[in-house]
N, C-alpha and C. Protein backbone atom coordinates (compact mmCIF):
# COMPACT_ATOMS: atom_id res chain seq x y z
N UNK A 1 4.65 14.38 -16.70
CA UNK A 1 3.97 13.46 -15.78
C UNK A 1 4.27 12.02 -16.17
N UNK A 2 4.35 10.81 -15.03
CA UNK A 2 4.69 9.63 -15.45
C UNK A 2 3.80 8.92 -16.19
N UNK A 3 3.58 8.39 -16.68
CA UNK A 3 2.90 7.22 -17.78
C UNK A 3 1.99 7.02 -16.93
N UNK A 4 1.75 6.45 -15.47
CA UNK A 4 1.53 5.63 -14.66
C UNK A 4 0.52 6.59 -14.03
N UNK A 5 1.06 7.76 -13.55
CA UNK A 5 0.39 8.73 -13.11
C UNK A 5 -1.42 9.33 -13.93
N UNK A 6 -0.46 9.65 -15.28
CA UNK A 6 -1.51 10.28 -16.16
C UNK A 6 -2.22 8.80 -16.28
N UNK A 7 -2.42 7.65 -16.19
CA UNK A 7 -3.26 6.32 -16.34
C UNK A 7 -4.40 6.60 -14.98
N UNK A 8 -3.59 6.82 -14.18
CA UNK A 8 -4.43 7.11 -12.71
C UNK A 8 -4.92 8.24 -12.26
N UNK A 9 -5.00 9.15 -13.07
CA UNK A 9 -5.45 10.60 -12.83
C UNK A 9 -7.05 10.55 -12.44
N UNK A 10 -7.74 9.28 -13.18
CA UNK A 10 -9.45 10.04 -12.91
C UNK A 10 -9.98 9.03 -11.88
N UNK A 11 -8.97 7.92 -11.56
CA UNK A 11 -9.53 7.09 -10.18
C UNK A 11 -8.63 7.58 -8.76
N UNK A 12 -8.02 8.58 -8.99
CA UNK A 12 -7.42 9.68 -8.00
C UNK A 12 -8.24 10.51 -7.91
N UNK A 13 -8.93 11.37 -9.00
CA UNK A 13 -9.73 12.11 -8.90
C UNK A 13 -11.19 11.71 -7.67
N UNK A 14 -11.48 10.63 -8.31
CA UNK A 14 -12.58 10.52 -7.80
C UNK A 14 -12.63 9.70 -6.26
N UNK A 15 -11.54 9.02 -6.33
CA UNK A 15 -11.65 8.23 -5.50
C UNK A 15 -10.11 8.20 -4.33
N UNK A 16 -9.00 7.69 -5.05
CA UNK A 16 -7.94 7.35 -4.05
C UNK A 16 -7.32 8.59 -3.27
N UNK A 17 -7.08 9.94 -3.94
CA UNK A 17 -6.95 10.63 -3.36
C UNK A 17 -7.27 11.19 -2.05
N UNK A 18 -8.14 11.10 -1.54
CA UNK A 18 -9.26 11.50 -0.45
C UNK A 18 -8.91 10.30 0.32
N UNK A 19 -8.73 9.07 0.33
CA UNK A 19 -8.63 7.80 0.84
C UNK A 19 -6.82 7.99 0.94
N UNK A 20 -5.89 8.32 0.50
CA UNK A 20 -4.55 8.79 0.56
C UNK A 20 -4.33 10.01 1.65
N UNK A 21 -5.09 10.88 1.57
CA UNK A 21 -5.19 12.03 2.45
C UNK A 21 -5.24 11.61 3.88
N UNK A 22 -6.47 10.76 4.05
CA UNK A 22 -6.98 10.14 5.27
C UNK A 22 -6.15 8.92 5.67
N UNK A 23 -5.68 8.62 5.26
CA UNK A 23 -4.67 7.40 5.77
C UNK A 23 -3.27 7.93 6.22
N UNK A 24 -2.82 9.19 5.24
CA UNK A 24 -1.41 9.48 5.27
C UNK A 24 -1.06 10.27 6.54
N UNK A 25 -2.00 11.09 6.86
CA UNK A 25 -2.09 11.70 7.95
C UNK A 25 -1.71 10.87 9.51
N UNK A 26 -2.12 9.60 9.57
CA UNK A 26 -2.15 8.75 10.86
C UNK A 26 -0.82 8.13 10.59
N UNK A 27 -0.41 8.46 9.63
CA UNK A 27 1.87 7.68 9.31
C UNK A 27 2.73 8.72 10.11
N UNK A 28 3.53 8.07 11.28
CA UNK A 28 4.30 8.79 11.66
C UNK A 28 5.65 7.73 12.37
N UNK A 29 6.03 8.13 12.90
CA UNK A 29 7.49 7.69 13.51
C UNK A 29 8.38 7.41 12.38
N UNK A 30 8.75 5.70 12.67
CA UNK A 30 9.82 5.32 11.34
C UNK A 30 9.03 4.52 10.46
N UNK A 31 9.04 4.79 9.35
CA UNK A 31 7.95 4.31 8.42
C UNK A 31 8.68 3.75 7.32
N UNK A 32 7.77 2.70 7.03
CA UNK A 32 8.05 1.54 5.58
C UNK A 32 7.25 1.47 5.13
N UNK A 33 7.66 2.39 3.42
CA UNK A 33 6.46 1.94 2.58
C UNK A 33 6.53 1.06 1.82
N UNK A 34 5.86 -0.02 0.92
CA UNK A 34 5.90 -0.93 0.62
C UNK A 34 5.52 -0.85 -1.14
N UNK A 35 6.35 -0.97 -1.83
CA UNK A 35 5.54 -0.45 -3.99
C UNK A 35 4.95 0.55 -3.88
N UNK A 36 6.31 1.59 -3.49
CA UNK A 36 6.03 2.97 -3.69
C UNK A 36 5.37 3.56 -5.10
N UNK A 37 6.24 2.87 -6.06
CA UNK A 37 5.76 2.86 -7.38
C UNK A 37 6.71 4.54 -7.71
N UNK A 38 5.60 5.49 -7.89
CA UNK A 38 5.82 6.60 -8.61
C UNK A 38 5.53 8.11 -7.65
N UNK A 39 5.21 7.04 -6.21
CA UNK A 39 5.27 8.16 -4.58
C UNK A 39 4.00 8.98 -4.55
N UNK A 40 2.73 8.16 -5.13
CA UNK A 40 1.38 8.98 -4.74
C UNK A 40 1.39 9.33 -3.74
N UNK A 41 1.71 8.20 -2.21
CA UNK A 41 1.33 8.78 -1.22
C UNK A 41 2.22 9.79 -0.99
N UNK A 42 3.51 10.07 -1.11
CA UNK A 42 4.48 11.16 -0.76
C UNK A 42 3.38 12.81 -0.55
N UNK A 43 2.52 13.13 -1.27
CA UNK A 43 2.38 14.24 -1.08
C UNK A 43 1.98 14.54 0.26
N UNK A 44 0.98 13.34 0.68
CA UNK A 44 0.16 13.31 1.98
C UNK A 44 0.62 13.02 2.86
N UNK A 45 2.09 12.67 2.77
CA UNK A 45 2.69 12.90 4.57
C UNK A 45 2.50 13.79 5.22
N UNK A 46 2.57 13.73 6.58
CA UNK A 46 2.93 15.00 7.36
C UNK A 46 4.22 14.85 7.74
N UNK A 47 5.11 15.95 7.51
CA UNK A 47 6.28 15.80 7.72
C UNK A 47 6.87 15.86 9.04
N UNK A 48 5.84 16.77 9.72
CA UNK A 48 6.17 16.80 11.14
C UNK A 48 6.10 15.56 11.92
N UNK A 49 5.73 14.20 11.51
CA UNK A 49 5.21 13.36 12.37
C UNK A 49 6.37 12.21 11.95
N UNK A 50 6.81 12.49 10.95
CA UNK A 50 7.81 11.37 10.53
C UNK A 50 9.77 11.11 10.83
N UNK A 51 10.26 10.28 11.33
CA UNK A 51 11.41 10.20 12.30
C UNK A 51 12.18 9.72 10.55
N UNK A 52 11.90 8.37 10.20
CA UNK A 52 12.71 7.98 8.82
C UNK A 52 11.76 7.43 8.51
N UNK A 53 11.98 7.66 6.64
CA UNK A 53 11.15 6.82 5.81
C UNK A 53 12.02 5.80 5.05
N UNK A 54 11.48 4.48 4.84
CA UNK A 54 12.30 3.87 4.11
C UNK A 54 11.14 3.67 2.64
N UNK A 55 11.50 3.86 1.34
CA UNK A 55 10.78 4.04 0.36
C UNK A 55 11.37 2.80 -0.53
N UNK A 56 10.25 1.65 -0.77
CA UNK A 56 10.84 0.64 -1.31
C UNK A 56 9.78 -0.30 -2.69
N UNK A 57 10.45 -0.67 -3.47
CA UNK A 57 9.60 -1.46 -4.57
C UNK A 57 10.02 -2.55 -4.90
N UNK A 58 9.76 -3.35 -6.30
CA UNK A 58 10.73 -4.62 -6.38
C UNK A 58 11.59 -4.47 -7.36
N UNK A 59 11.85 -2.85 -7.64
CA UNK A 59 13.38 -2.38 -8.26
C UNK A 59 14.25 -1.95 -7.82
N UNK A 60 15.41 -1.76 -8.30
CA UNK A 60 16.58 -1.21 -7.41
C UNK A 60 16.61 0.06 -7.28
N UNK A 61 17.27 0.32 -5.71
CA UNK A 61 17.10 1.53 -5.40
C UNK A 61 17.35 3.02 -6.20
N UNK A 62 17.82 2.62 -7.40
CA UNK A 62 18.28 3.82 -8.24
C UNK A 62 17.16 4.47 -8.69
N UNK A 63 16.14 2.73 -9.61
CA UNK A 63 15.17 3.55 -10.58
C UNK A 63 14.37 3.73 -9.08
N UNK A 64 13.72 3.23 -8.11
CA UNK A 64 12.83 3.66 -7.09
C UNK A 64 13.29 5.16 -6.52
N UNK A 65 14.36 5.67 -6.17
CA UNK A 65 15.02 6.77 -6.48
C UNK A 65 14.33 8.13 -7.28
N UNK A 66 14.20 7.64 -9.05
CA UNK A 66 14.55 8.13 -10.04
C UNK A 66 12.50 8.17 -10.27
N UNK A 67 11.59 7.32 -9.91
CA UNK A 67 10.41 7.20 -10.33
C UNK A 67 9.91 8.28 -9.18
N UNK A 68 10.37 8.35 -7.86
CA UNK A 68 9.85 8.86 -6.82
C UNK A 68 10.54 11.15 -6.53
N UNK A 69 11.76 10.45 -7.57
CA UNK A 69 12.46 12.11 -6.99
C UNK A 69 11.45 13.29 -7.33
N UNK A 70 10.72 13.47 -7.79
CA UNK A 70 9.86 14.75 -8.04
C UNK A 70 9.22 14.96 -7.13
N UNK A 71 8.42 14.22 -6.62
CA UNK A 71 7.31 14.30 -5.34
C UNK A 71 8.25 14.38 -3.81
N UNK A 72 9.25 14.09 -4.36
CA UNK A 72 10.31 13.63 -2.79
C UNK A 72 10.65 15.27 -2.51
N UNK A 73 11.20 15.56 -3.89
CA UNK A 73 11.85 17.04 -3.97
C UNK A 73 11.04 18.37 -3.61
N UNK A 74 9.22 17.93 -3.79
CA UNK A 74 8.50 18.82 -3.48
C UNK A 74 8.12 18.88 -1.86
N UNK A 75 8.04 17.34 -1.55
CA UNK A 75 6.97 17.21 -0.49
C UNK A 75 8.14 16.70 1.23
N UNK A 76 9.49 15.96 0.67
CA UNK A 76 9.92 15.56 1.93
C UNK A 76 10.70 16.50 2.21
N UNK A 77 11.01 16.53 3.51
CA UNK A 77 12.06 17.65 4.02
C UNK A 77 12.84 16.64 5.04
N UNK A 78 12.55 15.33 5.33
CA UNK A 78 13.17 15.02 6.52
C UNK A 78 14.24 14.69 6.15
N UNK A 79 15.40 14.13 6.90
CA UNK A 79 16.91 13.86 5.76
C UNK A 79 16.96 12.15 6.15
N UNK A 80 16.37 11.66 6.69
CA UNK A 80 16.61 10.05 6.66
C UNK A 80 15.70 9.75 6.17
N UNK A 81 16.29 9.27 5.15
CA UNK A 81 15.22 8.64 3.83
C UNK A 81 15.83 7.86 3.09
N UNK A 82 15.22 6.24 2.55
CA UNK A 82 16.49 5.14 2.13
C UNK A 82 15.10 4.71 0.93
N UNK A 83 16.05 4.38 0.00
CA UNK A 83 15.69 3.65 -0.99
C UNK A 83 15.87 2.21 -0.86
N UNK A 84 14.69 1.36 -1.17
CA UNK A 84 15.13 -0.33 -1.00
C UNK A 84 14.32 -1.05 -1.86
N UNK A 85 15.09 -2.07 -2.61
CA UNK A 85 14.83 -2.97 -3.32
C UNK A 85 14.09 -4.18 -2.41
N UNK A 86 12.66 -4.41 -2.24
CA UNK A 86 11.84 -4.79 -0.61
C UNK A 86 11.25 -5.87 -1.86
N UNK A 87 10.59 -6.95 -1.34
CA UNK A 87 9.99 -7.89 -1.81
C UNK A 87 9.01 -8.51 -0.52
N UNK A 88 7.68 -8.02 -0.43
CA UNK A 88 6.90 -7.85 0.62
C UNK A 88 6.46 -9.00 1.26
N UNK A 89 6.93 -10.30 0.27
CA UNK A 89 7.03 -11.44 1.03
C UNK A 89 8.40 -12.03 1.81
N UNK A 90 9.02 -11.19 1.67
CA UNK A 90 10.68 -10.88 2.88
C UNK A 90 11.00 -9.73 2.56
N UNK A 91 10.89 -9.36 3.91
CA UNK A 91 11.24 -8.01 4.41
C UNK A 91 12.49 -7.99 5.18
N UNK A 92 13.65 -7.10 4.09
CA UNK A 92 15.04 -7.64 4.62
C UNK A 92 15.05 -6.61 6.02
N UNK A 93 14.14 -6.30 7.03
CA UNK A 93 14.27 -5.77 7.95
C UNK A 93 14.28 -6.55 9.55
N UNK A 94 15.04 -6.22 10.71
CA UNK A 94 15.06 -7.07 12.01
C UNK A 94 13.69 -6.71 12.58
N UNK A 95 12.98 -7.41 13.03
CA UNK A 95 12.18 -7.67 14.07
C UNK A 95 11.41 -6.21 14.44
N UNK A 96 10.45 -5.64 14.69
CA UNK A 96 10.29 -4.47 15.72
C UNK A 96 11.06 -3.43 15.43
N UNK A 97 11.00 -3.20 13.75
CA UNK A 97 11.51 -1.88 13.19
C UNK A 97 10.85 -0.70 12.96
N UNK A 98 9.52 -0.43 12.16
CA UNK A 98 9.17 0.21 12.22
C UNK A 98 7.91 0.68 12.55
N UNK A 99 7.54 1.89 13.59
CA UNK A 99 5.88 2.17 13.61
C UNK A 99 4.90 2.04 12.95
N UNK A 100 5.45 2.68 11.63
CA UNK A 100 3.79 2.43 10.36
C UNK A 100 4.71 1.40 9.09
N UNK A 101 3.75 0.89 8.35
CA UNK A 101 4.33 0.22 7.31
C UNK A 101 2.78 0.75 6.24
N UNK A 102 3.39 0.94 5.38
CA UNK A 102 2.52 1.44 4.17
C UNK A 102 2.65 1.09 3.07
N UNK A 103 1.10 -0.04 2.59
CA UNK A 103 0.92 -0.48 1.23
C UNK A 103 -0.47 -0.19 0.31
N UNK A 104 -0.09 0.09 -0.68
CA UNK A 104 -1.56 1.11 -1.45
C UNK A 104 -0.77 0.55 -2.66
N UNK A 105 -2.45 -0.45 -2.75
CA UNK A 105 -2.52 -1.50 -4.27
C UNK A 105 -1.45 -2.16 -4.79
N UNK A 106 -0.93 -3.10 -3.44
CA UNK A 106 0.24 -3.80 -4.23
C UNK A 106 -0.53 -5.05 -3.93
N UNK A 107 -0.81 -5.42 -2.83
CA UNK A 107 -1.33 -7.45 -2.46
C UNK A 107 -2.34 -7.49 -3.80
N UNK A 108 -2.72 -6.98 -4.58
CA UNK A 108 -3.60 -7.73 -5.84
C UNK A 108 -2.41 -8.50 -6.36
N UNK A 109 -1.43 -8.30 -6.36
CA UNK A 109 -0.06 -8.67 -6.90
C UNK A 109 1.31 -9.83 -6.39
N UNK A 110 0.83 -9.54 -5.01
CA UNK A 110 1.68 -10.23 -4.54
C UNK A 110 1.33 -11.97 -3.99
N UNK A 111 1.83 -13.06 -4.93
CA UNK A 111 1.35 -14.28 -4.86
C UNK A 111 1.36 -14.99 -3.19
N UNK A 112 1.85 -14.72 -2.32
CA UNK A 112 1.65 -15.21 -1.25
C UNK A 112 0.85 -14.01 0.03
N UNK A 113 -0.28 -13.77 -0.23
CA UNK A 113 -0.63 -12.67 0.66
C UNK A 113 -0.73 -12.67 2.01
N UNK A 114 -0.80 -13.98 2.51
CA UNK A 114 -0.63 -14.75 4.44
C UNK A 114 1.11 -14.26 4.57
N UNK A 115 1.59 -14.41 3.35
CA UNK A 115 3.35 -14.47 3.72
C UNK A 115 3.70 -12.56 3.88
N UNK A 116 2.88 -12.59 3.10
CA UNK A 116 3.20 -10.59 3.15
C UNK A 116 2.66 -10.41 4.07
N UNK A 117 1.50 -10.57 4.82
CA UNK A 117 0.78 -10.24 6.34
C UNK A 117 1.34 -10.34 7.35
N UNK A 118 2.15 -11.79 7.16
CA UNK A 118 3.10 -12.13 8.28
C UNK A 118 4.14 -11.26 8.27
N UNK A 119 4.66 -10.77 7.30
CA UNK A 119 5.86 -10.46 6.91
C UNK A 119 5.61 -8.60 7.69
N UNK A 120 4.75 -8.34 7.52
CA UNK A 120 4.57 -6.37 8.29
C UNK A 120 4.33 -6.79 9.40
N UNK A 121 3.67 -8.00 10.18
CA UNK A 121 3.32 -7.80 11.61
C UNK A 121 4.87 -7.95 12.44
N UNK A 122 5.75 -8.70 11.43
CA UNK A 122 6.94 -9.16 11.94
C UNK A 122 8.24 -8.29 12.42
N UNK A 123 7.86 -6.86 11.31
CA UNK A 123 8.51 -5.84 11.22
C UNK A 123 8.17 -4.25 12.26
N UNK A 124 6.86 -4.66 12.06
CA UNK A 124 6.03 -3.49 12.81
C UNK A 124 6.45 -3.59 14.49
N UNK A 125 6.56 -2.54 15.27
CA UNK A 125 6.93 -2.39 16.51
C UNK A 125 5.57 -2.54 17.11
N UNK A 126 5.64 -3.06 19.13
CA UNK A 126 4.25 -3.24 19.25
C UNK A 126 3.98 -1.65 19.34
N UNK A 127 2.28 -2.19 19.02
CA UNK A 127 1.13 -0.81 18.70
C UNK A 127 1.59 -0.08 17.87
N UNK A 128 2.12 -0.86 16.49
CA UNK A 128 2.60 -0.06 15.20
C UNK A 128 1.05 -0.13 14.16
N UNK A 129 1.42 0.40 13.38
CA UNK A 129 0.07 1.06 12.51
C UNK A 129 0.64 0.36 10.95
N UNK A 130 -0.37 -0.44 10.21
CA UNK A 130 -0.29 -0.88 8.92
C UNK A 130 -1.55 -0.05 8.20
N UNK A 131 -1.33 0.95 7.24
CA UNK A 131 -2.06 1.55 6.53
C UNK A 131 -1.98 1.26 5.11
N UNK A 132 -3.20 0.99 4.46
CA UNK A 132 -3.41 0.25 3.33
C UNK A 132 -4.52 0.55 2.32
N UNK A 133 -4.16 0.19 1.14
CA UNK A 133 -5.78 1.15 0.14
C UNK A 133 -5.39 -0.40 -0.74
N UNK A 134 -6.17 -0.87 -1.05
CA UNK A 134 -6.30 -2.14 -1.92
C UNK A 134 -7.60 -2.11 -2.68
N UNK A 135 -7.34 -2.63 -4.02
CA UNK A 135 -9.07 -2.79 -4.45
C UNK A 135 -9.05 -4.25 -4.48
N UNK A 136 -10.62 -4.16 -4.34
CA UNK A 136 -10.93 -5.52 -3.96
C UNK A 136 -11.98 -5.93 -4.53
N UNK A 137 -12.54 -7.14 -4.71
CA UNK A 137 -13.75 -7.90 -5.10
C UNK A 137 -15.09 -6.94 -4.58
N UNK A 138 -15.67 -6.39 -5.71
CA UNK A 138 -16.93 -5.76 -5.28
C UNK A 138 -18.56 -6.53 -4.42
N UNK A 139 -19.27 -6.07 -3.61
CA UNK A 139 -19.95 -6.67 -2.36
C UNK A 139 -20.96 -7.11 -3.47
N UNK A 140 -20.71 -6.21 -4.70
CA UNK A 140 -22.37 -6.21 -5.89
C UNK A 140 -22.25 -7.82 -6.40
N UNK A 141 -22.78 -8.54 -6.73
CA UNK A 141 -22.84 -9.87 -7.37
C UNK A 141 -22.68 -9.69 -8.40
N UNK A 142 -23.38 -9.01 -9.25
CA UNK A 142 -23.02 -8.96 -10.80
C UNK A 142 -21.79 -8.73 -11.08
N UNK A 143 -21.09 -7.15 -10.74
CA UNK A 143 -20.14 -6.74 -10.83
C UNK A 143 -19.06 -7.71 -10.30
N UNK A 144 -19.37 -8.46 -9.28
CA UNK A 144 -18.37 -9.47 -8.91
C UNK A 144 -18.22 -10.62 -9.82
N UNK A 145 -19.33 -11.02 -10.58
CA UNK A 145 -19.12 -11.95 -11.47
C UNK A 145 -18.46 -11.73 -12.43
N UNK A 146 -18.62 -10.10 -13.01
CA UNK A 146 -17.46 -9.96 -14.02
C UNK A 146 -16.19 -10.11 -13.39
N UNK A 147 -15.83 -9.46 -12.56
CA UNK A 147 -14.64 -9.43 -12.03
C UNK A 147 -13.98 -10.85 -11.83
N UNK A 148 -14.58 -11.87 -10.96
CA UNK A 148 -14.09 -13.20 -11.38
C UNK A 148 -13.97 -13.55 -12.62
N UNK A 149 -14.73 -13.23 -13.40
CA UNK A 149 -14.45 -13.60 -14.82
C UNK A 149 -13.45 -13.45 -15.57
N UNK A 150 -12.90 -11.81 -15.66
CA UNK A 150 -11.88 -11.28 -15.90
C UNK A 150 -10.93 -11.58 -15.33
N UNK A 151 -10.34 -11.79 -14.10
CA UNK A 151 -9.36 -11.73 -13.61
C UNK A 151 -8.14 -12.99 -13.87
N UNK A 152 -8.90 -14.07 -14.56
CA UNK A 152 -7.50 -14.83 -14.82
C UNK A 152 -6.81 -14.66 -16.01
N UNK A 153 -7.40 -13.45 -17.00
CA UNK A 153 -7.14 -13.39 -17.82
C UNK A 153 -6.17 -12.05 -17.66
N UNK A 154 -7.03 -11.05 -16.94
CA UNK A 154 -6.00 -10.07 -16.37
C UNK A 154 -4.88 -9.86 -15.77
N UNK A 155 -4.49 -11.55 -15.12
CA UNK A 155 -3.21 -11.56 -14.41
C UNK A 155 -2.18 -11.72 -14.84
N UNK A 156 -2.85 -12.23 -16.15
CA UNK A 156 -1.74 -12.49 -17.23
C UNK A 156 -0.86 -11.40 -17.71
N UNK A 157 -2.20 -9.82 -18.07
CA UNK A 157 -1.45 -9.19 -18.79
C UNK A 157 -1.25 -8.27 -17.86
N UNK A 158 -0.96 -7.85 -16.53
CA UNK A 158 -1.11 -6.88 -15.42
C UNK A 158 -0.45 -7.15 -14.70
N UNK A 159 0.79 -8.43 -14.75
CA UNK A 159 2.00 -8.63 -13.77
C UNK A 159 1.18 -9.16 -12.51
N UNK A 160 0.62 -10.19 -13.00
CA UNK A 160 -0.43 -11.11 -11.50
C UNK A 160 -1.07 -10.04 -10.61
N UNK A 161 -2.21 -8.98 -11.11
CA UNK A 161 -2.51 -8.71 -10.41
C UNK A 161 -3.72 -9.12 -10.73
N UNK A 162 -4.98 -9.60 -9.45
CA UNK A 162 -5.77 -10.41 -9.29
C UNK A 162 -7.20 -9.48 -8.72
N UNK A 163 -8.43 -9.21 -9.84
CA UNK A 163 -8.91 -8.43 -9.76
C UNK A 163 -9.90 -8.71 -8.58
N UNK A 164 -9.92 -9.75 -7.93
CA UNK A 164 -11.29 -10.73 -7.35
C UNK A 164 -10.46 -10.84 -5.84
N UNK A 165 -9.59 -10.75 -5.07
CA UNK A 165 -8.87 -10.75 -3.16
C UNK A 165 -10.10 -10.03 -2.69
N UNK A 166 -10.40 -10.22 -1.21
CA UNK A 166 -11.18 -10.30 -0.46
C UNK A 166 -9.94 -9.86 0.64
N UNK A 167 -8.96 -8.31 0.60
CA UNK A 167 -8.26 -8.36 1.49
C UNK A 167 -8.87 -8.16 2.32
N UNK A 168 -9.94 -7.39 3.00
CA UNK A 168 -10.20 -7.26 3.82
C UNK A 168 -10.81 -8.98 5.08
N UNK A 169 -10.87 -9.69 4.13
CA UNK A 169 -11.03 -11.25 5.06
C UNK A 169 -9.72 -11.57 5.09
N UNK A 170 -8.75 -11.05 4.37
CA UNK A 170 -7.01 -11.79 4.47
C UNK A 170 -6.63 -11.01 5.45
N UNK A 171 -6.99 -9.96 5.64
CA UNK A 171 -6.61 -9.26 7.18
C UNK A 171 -7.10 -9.62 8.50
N UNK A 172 -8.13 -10.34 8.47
CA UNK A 172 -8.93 -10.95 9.48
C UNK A 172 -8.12 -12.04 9.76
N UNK A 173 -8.33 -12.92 8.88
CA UNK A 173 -7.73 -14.47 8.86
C UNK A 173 -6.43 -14.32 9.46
N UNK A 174 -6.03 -13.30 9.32
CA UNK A 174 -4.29 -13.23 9.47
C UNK A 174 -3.92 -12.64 11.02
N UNK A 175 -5.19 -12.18 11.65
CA UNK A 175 -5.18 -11.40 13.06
C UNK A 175 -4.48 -10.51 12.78
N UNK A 176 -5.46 -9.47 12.17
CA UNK A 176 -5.33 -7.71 12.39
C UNK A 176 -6.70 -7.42 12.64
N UNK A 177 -6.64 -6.43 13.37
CA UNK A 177 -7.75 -5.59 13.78
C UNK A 177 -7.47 -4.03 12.92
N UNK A 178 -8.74 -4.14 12.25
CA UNK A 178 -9.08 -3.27 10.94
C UNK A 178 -9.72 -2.13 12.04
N UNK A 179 -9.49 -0.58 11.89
CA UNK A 179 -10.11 0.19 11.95
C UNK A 179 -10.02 1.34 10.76
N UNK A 180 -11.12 2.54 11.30
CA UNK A 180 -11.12 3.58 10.13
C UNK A 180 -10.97 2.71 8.78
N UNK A 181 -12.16 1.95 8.49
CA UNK A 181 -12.20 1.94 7.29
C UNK A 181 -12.67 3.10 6.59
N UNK A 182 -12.69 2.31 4.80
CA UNK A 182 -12.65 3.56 3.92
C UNK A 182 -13.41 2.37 2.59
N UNK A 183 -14.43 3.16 2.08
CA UNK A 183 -14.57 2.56 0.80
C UNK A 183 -15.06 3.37 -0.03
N UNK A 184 -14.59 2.97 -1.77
CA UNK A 184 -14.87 4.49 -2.31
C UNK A 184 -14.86 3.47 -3.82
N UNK A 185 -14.98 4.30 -5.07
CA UNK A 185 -15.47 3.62 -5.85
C UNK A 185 -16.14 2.32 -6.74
N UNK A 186 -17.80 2.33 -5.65
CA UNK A 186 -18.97 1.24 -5.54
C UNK A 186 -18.07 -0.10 -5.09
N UNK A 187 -17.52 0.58 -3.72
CA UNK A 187 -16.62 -0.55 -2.81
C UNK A 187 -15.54 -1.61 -3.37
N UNK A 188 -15.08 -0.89 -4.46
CA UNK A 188 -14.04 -1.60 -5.19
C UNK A 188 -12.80 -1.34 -4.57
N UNK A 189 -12.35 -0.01 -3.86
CA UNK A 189 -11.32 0.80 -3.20
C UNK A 189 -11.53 0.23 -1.57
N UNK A 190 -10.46 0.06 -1.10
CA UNK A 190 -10.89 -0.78 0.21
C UNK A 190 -9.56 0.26 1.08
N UNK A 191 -9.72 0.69 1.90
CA UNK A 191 -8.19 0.51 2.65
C UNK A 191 -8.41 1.40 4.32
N UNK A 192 -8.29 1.29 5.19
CA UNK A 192 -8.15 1.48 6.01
C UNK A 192 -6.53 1.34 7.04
N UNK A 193 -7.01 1.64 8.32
CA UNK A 193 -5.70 1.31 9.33
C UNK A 193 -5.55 -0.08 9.99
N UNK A 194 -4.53 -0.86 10.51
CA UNK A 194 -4.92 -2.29 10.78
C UNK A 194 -3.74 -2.53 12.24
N UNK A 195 -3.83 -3.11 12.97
CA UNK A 195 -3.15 -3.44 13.78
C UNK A 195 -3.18 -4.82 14.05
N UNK A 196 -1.71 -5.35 14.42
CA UNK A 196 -1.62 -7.13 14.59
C UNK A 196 -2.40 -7.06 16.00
N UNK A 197 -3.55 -8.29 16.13
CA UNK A 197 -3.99 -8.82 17.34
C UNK A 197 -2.90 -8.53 18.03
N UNK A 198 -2.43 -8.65 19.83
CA UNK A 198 -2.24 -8.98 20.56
C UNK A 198 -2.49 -10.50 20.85
């Protein structure tokens, strides 16, 4: 098992899994996922619903390849499937490419999060589907105070990831319309389906 995996085994357990299930299910046509990482969501596709996947991180397509082939080898069957070196604040894709675009816990990370918002509505075809699991700043005050507390110290050692975003107001601000939400461990786990305004 990957390093990464066995780290995430008991907030899968309890929490993302079930929130992966329910999201993965509504991915279909031509799909872009976004810091695949190590291909959690891969198990929860439905394969029947999917035309091409493009599977992408901010490594080259070999190791994204090489982190993802186990779960690929169990779970995909479709044969258009691309590896890409993607950087979610440019998306080397044209205009009205793909139906779903799929990101689970990367914007804690990514320093321009208006530029990554812009960047899937730009790509997404109309009445395309953005499905997403992010943790986020807890609703509790206390718990939120730690969390601000921690987090500039955490970004340091966690590759800028920022324990305190409020994606769910960066999806607003940005004109998406949030449905099927989802929240799951004491509302720290955020992710639902989102569509660009009209």
């Amino acid at each position: 098992m990957n390093p990464y995996d066995f780290f995430m085994r008991p907030l899968e357990a309890q929490s993302l899994s079930e929130m992966r299930k329910n999201l993965m299910n509504q991915a279909s046509g031509s799909i872009l996922e976004l810091g695949v990482g190590t291909g959690a969501n891969i198990p929860y596709y439905h394969q029947e619903m999917i035309i091409s996947l493009v599977l992408s991180d901010f490594e080259e397509p070999e190791k994204i390849k090489k982190h993802t082939a186990e779960k690929v080898r169990k779970h995909v069957t479709i044969e258009d499937i691309a590896y890409k070196k993607v950087d979610a604040q440019n998306i080397p894709f044209k205009d009205e490419s793909f139906d779903t675009v799929i990101s689970t816990l990367i914007f804690c990370s990514v320093s321009d999060v208006k530029k990554g918002l812009e960047e899937i509505k730009r790509v997404l075809k109309p009445n395309g589907k953005f499905l997403f699991i992010e943790h986020v700043i807890s609703p509790n005050p206390s718990l939120a105070s730690i969390m601000n507390g921690v987090s500039p110290l955490w970004e340091k050692v966690a590759h800028g990831c920022h324990l305190n975003r409020d994606f769910e107001k960066s999806l607003t601000e940005n004109h998406f319309h949030i449905t099927g939400k989802y929240y799951r461990g004491k509302n720290i786990f955020f992710g639902g389906l989102a569509q660009p305004l009209k």
